[in-house]
PDB file of N, CA and C in Angstrom:
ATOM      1  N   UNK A   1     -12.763 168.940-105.895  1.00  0.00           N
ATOM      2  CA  UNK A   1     -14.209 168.997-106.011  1.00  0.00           C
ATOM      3  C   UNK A   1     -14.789 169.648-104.753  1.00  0.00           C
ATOM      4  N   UNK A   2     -15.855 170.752-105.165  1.00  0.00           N
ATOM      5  CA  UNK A   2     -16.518 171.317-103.901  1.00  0.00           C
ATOM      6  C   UNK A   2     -17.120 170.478-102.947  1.00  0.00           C
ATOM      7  N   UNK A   3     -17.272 170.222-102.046  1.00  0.00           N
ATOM      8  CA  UNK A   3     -18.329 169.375-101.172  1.00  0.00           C
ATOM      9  C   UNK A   3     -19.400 170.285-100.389  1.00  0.00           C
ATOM     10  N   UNK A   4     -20.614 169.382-100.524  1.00  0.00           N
ATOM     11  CA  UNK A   4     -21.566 170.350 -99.642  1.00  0.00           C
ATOM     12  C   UNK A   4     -22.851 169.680 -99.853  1.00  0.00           C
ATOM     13  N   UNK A   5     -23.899 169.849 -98.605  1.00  0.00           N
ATOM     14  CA  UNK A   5     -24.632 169.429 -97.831  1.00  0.00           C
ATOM     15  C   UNK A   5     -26.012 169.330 -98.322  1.00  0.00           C
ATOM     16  N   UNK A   6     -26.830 168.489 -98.016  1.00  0.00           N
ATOM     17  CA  UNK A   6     -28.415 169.167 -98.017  1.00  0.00           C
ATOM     18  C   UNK A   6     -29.210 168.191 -96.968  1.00  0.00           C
ATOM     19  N   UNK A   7     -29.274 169.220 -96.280  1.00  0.00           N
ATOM     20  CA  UNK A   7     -30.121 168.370 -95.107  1.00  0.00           C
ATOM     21  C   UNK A   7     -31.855 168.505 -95.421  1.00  0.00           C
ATOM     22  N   UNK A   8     -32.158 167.240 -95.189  1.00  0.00           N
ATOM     23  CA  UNK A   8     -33.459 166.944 -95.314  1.00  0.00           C
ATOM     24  C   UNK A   8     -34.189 167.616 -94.242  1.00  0.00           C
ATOM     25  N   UNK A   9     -35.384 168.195 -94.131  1.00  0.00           N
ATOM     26  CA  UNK A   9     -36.264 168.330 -93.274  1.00  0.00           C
ATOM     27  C   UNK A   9     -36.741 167.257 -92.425  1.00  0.00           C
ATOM     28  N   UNK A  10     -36.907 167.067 -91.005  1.00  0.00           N
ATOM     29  CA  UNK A  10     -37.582 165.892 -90.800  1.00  0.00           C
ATOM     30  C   UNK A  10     -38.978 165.401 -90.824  1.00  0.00           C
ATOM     31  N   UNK A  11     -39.959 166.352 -91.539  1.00  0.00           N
ATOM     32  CA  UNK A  11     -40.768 166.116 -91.897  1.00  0.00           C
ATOM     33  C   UNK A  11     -40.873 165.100 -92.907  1.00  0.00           C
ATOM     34  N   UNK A  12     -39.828 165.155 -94.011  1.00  0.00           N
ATOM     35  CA  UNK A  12     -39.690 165.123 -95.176  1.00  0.00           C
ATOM     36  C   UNK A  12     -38.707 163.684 -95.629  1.00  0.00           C
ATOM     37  N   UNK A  13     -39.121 162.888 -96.705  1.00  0.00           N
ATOM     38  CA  UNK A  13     -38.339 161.444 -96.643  1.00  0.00           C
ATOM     39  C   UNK A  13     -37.626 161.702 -97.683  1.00  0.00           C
ATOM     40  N   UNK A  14     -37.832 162.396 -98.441  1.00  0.00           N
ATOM     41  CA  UNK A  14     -36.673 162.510 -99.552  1.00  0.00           C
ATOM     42  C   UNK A  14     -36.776 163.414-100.056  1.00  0.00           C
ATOM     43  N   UNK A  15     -35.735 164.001-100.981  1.00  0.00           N
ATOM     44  CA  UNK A  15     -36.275 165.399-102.240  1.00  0.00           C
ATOM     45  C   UNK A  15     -35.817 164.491-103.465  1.00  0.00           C
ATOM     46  N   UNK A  16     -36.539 165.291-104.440  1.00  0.00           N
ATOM     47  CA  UNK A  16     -36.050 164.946-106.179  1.00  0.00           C
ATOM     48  C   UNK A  16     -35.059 165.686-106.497  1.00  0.00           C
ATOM     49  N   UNK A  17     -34.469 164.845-107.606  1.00  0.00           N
ATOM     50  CA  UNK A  17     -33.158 165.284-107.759  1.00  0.00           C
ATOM     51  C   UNK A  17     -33.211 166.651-108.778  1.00  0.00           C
ATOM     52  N   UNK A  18     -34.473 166.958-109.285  1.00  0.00           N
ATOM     53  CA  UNK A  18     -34.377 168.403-110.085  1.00  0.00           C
ATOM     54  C   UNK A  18     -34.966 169.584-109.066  1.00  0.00           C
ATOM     55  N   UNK A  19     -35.399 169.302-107.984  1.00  0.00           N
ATOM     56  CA  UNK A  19     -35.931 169.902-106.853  1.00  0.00           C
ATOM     57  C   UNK A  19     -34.018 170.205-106.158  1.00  0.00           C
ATOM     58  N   UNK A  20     -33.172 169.142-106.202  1.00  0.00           N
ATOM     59  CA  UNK A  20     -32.091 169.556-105.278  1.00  0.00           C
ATOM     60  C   UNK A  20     -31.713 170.841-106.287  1.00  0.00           C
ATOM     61  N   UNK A  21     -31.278 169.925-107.460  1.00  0.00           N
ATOM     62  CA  UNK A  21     -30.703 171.433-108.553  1.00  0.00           C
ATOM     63  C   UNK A  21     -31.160 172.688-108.625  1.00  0.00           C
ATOM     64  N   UNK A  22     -32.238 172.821-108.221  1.00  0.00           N
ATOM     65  CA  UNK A  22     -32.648 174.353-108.182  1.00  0.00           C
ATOM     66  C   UNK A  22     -32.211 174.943-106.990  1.00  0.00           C
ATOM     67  N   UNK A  23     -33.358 174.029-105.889  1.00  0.00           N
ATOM     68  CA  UNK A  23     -32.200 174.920-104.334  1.00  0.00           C
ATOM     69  C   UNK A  23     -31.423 174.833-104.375  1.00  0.00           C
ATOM     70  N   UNK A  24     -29.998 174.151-104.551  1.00  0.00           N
ATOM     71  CA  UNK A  24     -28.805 174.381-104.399  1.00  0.00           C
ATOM     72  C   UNK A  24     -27.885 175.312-105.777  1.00  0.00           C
ATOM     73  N   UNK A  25     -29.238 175.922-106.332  1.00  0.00           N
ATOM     74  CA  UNK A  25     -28.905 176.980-107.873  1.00  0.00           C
ATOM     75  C   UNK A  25     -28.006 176.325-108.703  1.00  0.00           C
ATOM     76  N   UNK A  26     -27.692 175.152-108.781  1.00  0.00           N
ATOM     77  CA  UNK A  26     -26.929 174.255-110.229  1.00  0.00           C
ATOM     78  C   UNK A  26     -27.737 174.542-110.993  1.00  0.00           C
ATOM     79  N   UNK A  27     -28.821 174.700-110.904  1.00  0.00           N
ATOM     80  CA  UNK A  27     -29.519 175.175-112.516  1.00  0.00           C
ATOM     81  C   UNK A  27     -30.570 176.066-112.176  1.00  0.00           C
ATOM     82  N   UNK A  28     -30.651 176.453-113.394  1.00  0.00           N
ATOM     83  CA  UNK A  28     -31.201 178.293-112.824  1.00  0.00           C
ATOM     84  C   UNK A  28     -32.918 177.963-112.730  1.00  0.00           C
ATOM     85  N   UNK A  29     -33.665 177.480-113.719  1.00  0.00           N
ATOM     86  CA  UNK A  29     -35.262 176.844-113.323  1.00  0.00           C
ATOM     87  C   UNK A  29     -35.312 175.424-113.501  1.00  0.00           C
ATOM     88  N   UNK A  30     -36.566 175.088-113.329  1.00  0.00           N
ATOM     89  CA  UNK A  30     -36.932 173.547-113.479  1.00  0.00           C
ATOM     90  C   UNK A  30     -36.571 173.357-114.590  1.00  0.00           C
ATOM     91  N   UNK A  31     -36.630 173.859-115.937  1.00  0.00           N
ATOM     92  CA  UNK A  31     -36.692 173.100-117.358  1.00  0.00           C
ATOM     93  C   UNK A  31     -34.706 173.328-117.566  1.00  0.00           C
ATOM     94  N   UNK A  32     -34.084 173.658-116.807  1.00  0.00           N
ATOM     95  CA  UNK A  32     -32.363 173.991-116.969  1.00  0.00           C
ATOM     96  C   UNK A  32     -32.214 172.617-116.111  1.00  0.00           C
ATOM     97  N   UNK A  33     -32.715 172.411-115.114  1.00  0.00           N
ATOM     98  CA  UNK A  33     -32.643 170.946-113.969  1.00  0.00           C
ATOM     99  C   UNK A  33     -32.808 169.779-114.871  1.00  0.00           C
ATOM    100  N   UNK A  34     -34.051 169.777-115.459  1.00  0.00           N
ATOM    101  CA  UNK A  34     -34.586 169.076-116.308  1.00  0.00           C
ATOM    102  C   UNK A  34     -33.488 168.312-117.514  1.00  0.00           C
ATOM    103  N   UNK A  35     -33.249 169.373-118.289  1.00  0.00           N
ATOM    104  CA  UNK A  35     -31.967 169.096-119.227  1.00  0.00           C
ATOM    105  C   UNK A  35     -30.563 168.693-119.004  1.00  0.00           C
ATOM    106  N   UNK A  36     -30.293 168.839-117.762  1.00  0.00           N
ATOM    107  CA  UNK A  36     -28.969 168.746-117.081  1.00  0.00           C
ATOM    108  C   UNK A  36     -29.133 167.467-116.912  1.00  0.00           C
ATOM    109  N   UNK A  37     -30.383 166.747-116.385  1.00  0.00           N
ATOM    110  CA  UNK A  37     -30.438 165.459-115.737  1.00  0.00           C
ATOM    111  C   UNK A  37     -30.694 164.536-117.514  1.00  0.00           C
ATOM    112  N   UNK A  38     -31.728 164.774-118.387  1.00  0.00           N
ATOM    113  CA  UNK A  38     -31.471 164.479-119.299  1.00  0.00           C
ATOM    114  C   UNK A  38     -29.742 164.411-120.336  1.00  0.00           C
ATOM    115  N   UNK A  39     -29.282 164.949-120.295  1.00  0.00           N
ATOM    116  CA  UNK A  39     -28.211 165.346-120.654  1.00  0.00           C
ATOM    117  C   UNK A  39     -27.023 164.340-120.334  1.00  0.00           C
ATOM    118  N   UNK A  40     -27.729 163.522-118.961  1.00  0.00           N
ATOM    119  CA  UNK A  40     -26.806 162.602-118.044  1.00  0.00           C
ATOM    120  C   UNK A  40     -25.282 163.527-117.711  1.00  0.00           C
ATOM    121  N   UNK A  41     -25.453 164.373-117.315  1.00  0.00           N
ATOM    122  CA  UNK A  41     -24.376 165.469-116.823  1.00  0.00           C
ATOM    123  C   UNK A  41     -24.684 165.189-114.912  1.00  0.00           C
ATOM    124  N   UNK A  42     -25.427 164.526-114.230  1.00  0.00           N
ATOM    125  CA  UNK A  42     -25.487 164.109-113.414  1.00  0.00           C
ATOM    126  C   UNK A  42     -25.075 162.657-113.066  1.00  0.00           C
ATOM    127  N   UNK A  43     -24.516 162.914-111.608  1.00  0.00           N
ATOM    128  CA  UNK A  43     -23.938 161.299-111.329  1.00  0.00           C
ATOM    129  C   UNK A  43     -24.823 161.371-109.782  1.00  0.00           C
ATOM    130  N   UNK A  44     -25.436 160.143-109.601  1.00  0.00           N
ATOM    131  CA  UNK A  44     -25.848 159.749-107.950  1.00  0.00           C
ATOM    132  C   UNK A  44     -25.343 158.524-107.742  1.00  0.00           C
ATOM    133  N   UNK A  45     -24.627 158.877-106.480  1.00  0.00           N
ATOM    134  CA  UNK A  45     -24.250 157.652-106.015  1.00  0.00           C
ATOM    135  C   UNK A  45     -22.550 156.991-106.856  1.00  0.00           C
ATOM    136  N   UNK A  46     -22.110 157.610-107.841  1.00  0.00           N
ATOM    137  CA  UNK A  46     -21.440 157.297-108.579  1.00  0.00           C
ATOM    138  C   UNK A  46     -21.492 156.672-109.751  1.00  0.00           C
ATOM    139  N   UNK A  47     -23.140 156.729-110.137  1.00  0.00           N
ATOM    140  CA  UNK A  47     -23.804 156.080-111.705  1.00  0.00           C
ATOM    141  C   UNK A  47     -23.982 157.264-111.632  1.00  0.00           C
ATOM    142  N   UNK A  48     -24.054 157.567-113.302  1.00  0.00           N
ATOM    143  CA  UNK A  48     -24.813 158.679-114.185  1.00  0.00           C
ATOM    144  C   UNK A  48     -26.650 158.482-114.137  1.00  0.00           C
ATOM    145  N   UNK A  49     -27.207 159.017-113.652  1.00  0.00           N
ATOM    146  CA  UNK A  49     -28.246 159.212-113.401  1.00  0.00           C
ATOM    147  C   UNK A  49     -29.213 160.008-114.652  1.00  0.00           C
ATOM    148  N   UNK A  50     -30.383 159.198-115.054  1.00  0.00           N
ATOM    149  CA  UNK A  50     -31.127 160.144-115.804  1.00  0.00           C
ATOM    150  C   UNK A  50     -32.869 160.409-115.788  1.00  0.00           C
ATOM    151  N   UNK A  51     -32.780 159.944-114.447  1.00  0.00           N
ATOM    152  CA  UNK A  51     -34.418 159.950-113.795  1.00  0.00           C
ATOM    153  C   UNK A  51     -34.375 161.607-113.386  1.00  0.00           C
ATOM    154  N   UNK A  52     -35.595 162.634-113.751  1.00  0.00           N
ATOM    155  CA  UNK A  52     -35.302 163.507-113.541  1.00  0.00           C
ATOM    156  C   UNK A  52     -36.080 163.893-111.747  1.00  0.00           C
ATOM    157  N   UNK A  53     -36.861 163.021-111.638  1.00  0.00           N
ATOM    158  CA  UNK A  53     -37.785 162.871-109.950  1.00  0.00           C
ATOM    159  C   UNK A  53     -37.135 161.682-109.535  1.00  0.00           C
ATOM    160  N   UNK A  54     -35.759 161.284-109.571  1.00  0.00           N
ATOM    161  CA  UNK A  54     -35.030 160.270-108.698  1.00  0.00           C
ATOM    162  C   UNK A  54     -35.160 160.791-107.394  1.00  0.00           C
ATOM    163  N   UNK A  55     -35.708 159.992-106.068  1.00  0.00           N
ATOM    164  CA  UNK A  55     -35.744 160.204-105.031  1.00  0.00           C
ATOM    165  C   UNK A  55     -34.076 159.943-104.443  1.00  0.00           C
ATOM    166  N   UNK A  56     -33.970 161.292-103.616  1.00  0.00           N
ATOM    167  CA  UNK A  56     -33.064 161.323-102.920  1.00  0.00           C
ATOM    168  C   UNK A  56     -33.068 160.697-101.472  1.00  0.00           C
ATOM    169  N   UNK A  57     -32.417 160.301-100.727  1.00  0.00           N
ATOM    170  CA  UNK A  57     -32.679 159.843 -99.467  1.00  0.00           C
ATOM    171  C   UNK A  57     -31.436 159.974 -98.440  1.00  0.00           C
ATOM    172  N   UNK A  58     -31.127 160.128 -97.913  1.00  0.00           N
ATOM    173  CA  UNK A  58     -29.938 160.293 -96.865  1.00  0.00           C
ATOM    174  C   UNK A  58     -29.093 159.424 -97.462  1.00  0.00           C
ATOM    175  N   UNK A  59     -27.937 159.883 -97.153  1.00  0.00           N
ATOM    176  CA  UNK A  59     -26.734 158.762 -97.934  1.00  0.00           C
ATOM    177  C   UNK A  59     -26.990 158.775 -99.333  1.00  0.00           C
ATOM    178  N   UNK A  60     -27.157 159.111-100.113  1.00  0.00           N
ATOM    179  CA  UNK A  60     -27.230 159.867-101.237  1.00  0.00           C
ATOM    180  C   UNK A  60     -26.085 160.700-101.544  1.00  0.00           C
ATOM    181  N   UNK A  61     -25.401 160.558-102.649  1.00  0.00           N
ATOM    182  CA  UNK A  61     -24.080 161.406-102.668  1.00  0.00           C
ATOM    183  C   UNK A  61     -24.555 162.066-104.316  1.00  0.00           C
ATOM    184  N   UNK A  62     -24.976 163.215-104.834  1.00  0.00           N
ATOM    185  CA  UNK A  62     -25.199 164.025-106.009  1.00  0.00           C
ATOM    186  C   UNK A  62     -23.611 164.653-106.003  1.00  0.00           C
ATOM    187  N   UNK A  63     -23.249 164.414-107.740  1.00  0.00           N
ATOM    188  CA  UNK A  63     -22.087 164.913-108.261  1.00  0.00           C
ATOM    189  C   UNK A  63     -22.676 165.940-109.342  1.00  0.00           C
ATOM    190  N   UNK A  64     -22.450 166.763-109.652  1.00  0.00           N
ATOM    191  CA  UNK A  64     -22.288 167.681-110.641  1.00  0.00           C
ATOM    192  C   UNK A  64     -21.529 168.628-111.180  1.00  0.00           C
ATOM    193  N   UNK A  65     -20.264 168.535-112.601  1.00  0.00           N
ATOM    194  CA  UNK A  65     -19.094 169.520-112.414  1.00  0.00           C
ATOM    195  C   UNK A  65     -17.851 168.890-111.508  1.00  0.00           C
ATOM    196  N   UNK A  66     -18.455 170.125-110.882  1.00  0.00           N
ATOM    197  CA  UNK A  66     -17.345 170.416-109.734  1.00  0.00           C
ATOM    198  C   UNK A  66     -17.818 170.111-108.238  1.00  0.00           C
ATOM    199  N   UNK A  67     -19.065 169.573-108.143  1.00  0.00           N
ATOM    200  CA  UNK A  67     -19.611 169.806-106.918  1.00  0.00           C
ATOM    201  C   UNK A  67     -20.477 168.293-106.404  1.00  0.00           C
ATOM    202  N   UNK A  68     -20.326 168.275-105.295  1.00  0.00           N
ATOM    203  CA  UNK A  68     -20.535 166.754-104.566  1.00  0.00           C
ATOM    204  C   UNK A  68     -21.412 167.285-103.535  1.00  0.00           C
ATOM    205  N   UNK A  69     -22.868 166.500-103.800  1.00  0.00           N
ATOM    206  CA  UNK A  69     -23.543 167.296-102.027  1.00  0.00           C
ATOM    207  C   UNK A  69     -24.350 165.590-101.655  1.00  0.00           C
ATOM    208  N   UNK A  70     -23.851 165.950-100.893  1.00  0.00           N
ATOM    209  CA  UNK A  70     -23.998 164.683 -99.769  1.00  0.00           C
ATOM    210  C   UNK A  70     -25.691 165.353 -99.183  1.00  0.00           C
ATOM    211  N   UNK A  71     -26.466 164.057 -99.176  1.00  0.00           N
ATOM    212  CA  UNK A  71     -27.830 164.044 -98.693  1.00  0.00           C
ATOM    213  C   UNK A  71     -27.746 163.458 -96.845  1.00  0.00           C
ATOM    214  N   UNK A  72     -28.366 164.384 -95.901  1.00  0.00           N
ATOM    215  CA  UNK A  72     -27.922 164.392 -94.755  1.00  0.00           C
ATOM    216  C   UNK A  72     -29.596 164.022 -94.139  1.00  0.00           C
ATOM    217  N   UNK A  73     -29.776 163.853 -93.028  1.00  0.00           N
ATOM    218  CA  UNK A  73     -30.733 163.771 -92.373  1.00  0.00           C
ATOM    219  C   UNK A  73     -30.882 165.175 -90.972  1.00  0.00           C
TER     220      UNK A  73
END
């Protein structure tokens, strides 16, 4: 499995989890983010996740596929 990062701004207390999918291009617009998370094709934390504005927060681990991105500060 790929591993990889998303560091939070420190302005910033969390991102949503269809906000990560786009910057990190797992899905190509909001309504592809949208369906992916509906779809429960997402795991946080190691539950299948189907909140599509689940707040992310440091220590946060997003699975998708092939790919694991760890939420950083």
């Amino acid at each position: 499995m790929e591993q990889d990062t998303f560091e939070l701004r420190p302005t910033d207390e969390f991102i949503e989890l269809i906000t990560l999918l786009k910057l990190k291009q797992l899905a190509q617009t909001g309504g592809h983010a949208k369906m992916i998370v509906e779809d429960g094709l997402v795991m946080v934390n190691g539950e299948q996740e189907f909140r599509k504005r689940r707040k992310l927060r440091p220590g946060d681990v997003v699975a998708l596929e092939e790919v694991s991105i760890s939420i950083i500060r």
